[in-house]
Protein backbone atom coordinates (compact mmCIF):
# COMPACT_ATOMS: atom_id res chain seq x y z
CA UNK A 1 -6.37 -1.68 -13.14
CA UNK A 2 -5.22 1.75 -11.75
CA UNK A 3 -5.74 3.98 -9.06
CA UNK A 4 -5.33 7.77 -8.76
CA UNK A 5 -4.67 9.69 -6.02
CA UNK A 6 -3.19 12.35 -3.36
CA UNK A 7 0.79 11.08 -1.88
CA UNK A 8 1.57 10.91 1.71
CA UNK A 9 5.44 10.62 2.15
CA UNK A 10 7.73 9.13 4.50
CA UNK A 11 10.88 8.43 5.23
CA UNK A 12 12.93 4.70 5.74
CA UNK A 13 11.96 2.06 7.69
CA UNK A 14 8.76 2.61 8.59
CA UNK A 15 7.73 -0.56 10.71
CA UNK A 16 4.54 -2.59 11.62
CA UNK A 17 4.22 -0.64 14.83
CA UNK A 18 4.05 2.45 13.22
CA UNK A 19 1.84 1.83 10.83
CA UNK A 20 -0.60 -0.07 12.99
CA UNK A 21 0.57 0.42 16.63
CA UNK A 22 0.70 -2.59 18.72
CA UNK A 23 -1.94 -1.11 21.66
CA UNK A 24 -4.93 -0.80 19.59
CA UNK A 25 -4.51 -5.15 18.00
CA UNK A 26 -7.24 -6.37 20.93
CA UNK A 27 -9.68 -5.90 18.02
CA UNK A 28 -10.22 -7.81 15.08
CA UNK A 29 -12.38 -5.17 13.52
CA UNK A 30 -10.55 -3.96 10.34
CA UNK A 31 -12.25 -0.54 10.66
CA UNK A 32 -11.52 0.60 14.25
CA UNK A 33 -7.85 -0.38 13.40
CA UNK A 34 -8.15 2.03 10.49
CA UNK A 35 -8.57 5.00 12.93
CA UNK A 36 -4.98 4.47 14.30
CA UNK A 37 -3.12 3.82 11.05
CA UNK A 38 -0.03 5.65 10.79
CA UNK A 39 -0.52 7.60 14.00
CA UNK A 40 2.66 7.60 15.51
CA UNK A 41 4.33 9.30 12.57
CA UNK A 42 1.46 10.91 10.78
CA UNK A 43 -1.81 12.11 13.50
CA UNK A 44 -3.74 13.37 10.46
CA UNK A 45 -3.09 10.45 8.07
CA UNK A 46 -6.45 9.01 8.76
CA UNK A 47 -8.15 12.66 8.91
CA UNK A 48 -6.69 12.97 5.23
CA UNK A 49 -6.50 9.84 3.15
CA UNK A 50 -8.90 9.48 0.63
CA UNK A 51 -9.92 6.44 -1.62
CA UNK A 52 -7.11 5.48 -3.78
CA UNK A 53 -4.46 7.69 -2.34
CA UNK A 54 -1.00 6.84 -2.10
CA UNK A 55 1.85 6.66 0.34
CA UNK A 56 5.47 6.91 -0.93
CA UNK A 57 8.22 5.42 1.19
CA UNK A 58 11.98 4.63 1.03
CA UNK A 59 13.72 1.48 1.91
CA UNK A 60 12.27 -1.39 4.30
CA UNK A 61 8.69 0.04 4.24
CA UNK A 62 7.11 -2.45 6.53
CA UNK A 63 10.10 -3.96 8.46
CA UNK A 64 9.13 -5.00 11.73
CA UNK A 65 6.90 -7.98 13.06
CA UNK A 66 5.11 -10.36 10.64
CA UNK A 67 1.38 -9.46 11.69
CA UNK A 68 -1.11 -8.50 8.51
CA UNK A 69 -2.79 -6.14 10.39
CA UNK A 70 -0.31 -3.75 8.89
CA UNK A 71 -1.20 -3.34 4.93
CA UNK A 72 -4.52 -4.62 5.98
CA UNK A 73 -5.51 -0.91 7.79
CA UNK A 74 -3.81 0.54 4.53
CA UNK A 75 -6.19 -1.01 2.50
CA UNK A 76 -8.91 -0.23 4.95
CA UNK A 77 -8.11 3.18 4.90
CA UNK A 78 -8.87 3.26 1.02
CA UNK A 79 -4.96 3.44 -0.07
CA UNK A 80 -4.80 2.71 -3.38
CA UNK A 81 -1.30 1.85 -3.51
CA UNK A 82 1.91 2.10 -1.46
CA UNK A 83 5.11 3.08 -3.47
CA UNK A 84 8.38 2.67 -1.70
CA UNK A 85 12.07 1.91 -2.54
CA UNK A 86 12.08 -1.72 -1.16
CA UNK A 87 9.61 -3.46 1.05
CA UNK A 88 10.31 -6.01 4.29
CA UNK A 89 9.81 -9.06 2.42
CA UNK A 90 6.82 -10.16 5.24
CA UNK A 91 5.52 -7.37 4.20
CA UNK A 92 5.40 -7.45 0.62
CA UNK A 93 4.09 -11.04 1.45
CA UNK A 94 1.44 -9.81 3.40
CA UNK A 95 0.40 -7.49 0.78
CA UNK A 96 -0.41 -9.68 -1.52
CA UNK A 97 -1.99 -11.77 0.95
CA UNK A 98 -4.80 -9.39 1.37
CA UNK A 99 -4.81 -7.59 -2.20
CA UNK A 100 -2.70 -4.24 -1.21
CA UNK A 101 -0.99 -2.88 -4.40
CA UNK A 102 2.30 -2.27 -3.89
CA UNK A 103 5.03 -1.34 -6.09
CA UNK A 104 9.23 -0.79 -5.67
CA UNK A 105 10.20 2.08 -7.38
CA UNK A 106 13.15 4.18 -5.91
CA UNK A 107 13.50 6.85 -8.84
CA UNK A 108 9.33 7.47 -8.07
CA UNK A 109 9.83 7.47 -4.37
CA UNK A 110 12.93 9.66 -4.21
CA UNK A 111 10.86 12.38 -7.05
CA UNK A 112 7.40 12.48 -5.72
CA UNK A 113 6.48 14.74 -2.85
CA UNK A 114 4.15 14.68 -0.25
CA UNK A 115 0.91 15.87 -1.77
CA UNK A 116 1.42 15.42 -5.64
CA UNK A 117 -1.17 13.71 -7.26
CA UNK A 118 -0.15 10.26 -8.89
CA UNK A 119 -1.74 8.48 -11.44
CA UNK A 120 -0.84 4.46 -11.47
CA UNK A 121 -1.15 1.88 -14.04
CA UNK A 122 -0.39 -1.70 -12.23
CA UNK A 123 -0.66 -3.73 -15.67
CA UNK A 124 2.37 -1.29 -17.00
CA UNK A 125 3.80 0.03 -14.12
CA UNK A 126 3.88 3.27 -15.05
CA UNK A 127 3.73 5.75 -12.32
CA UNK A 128 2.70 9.45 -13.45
CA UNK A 129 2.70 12.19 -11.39
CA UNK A 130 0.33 14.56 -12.41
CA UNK A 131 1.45 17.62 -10.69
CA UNK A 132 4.46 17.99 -12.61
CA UNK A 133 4.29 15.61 -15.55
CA UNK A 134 6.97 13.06 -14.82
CA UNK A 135 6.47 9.38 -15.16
CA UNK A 136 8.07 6.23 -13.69
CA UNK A 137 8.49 2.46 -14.50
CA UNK A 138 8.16 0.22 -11.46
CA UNK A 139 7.96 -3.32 -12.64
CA UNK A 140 4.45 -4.57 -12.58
CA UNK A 141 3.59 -8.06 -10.47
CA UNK A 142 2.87 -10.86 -12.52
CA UNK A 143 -0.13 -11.48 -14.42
CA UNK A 144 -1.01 -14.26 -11.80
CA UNK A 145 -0.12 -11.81 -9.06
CA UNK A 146 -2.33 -9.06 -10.25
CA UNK A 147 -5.11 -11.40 -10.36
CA UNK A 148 -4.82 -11.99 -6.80
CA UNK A 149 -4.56 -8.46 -5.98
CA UNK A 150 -7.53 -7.55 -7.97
CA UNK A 151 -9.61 -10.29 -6.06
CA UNK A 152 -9.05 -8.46 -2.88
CA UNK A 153 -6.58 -11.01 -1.96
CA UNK A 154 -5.65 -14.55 -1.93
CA UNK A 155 -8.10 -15.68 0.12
CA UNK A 156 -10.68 -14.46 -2.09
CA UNK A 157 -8.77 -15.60 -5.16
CA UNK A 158 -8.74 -19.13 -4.25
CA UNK A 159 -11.98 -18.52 -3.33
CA UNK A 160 -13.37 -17.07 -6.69
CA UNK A 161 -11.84 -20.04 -8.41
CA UNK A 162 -13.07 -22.84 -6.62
CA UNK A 163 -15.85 -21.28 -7.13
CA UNK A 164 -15.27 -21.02 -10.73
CA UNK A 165 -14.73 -25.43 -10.79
């Protein structure tokens, strides 16, 4: 599994609130909280993204409150992956949860820039950034992990294998 895409960069810390504002959670439509994602730091973000882009963080990407709206309007806006230097731990739970690749990597998220194009490899790990050549080992999630993400999810994992029975 990979994705390929465009890098939108930020800095430290970037909470919940930020990336899905607290105002606009009266609906539980995935898409209309989509067209707020990142608006508070980044009004174009959802003008921009494209399917399978990336965003490129620092430390503590996703600290803040433990709602999944968060990485769920990340996926919804087609990210294909977030890469920062650490995650909150809800978070990076979250994630998971609803089958957003993520991926620490602090040597990829202190080189890339906003707007390189970055190829990723999530059985390897490898990060390559294709605007200047330079590639960059994250640790990939485990194979059981991966399987989750790549059924959208754990919901629809545990889904797809009781299913399976």
């Amino acid at each position: 599994m990979f994705t390929e895409g465009k890098t939108f960069k930020y800095n430290d810390n970037v909470d919940t609130d930020v990336i899905i504002p607290a105002r606009y959670l009266n609906t539980p439509n995935a898409n209309e909280l989509a067209l707020h994602c990142m608006e508070d730091i980044d009004k174009d973000f959802v003008n921009n993204v494209k399917e399978g882009d990336v965003i490129v963080a620092g430390w503590n990407f996703g600290c803040g409150s433990s709602r999944e709206h968060a990485p769920l309007v990340i996926k919804t806006c087609g990210v294909g992956c977030v890469i920062a230097k650490s995650f909150a731990r809800i978070f990076y739970r979250n994630a998971i949860n609803i089958g957003l690749p993520i991926l620490e990597c602090e040597e990829a998220a202190d080189a890339i820039i906003a707007g390189d194009k970055v190829h990723i490899d999530f059985d390897t790990g490898i990060i390559t950034n294709l605007t200047n050549g330079n590639k960059y080992s994250a640790q990939p999630f485990p194979e059981f992990i991966q399987k989750i993400i790549k059924a959208g999810g754990l919901m629809a994992s545990v889904k797809e294998k009781t299913e399976n029975v």
